[in-house]
Protein backbone atom coordinates (compact mmCIF):
# COMPACT_ATOMS: atom_id res chain seq x y z
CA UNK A 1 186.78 -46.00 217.77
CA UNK A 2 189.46 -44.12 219.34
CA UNK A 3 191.28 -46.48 221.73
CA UNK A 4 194.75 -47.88 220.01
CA UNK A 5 196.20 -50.84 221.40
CA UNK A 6 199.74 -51.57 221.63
CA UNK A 7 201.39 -54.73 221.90
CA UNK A 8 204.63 -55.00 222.84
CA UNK A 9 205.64 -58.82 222.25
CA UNK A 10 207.96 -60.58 225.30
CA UNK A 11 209.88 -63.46 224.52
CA UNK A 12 211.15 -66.57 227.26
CA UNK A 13 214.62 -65.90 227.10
CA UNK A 14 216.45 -69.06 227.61
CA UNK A 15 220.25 -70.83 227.75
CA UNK A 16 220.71 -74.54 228.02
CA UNK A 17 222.87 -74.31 231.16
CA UNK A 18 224.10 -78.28 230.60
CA UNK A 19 225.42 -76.97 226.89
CA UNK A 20 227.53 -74.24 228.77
CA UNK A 21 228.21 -76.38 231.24
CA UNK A 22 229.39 -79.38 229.11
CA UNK A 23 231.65 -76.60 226.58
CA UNK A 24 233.35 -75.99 230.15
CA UNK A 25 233.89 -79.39 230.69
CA UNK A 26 235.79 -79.77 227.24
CA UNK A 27 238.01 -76.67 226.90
CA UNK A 28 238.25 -75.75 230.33
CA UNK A 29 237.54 -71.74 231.74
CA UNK A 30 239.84 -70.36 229.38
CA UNK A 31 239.02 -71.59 226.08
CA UNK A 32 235.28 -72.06 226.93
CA UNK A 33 235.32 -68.33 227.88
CA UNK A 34 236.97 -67.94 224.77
CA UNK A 35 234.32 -69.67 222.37
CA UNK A 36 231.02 -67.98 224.37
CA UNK A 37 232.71 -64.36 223.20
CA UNK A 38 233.60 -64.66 220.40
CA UNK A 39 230.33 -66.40 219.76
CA UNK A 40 228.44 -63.95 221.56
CA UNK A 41 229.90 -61.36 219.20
CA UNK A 42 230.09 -63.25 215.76
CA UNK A 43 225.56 -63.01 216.82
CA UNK A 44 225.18 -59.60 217.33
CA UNK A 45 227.09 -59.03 213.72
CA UNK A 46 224.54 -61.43 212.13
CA UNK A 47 221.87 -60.78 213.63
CA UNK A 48 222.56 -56.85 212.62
CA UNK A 49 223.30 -58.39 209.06
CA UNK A 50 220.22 -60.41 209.19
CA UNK A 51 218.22 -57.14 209.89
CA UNK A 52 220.02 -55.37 206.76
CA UNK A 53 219.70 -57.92 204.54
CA UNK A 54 215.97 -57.79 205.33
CA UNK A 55 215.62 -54.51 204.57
CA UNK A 56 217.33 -54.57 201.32
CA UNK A 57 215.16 -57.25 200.13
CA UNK A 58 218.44 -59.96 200.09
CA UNK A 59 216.44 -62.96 200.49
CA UNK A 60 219.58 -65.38 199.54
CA UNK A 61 222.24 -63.64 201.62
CA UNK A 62 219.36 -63.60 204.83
CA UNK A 63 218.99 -67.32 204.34
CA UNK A 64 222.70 -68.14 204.37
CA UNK A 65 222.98 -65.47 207.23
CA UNK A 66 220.42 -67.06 209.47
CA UNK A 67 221.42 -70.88 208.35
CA UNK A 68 225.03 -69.98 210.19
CA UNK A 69 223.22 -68.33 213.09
CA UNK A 70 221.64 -71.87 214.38
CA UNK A 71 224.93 -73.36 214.44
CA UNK A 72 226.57 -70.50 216.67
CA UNK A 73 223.84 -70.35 218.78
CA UNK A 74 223.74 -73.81 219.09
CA UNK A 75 227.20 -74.12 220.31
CA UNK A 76 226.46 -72.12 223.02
CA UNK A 77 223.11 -73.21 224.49
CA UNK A 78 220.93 -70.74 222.87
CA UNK A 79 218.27 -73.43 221.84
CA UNK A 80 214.71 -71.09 221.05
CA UNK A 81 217.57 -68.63 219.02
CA UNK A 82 218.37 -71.12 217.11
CA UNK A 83 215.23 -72.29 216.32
CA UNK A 84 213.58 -69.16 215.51
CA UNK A 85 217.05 -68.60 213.45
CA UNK A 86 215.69 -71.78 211.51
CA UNK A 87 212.05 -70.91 211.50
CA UNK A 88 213.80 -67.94 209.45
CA UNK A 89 214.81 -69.78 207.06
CA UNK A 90 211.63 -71.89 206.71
CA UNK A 91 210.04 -68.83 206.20
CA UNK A 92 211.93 -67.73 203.46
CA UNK A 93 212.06 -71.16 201.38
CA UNK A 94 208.19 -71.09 201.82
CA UNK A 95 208.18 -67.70 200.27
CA UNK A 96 205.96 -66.15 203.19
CA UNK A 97 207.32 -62.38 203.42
CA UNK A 98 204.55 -61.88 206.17
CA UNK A 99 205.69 -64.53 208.39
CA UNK A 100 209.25 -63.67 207.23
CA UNK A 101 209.12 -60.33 208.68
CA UNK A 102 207.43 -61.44 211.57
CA UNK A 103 209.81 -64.36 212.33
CA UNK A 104 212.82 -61.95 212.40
CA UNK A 105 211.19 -59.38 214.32
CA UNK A 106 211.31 -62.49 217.07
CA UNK A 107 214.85 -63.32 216.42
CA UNK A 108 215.63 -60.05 217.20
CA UNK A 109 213.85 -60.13 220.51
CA UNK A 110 215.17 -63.66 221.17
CA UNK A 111 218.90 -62.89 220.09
CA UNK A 112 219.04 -59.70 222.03
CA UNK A 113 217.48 -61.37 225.15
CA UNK A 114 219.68 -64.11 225.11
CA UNK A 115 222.85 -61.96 224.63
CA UNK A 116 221.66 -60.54 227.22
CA UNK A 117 221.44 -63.36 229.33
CA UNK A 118 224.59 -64.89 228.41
CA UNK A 119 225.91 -61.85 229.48
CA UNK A 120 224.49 -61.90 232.73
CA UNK A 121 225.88 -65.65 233.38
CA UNK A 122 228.99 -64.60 232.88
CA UNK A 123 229.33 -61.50 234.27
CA UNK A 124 231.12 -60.01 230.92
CA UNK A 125 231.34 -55.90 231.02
CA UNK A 126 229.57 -54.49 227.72
């Protein structure tokens, strides 16, 4: 046998559209744009931390990293991030490294996808 197969997972990327909606209903444009960014941003750090803290084998400081990332993505209608953020952390109370590394390899897709569309909804320059 030869023939090597790759897989290259894809992930549904989705945003609750009502959750946006509704945060614009509360603060307004202004301070609605205000939380998505700086929400936006305060993911990409963790998500990044999330990734180091794997690597270095920091199994308390990756549970406490991706506990806070279900709450931020929550806020802003990033429902399957914030699951997989607490399917993370399942994964690591369980003491399942396999599933652990595989969980967070699908955060990553899932964060970076919704960023991405996030991004896209609100026409923000990178």
């Amino acid at each position: 046998m030869t023939t090597v197969t790759q897989i290259r997972p894809a992930e549904d990327v989705r945003v609750d559209h009502d959750r946006l909606g509704a945060l614009y209903s509360e603060l307004g444009h202004a301070g609605a744009e205000d939380v998505v960014c700086r929400a936006m941003e305060e993911l990409a750090l963790r998500m990044a931390h999330c990734d180091r803290l794997y690597r270095a084998g920091d199994m308390v400081e990756l549970r406490k990293s991706s506990r806070s990332l279900v709450s931020i993505a929550d806020q802003i209608g990033m429902n399957v991030v914030a699951k997989v953020a607490a399917d993370v952390t399942q994964c690591i109370d369980s003491g399942d490294h396999v599933a652990l590394g595989a969980t967070l390899a699908r955060l990553m897709r899932t964060g970076e996808g919704s960023l991405t569309a996030i991004w896209d909804l609100q026409d923000i320059t990178i």
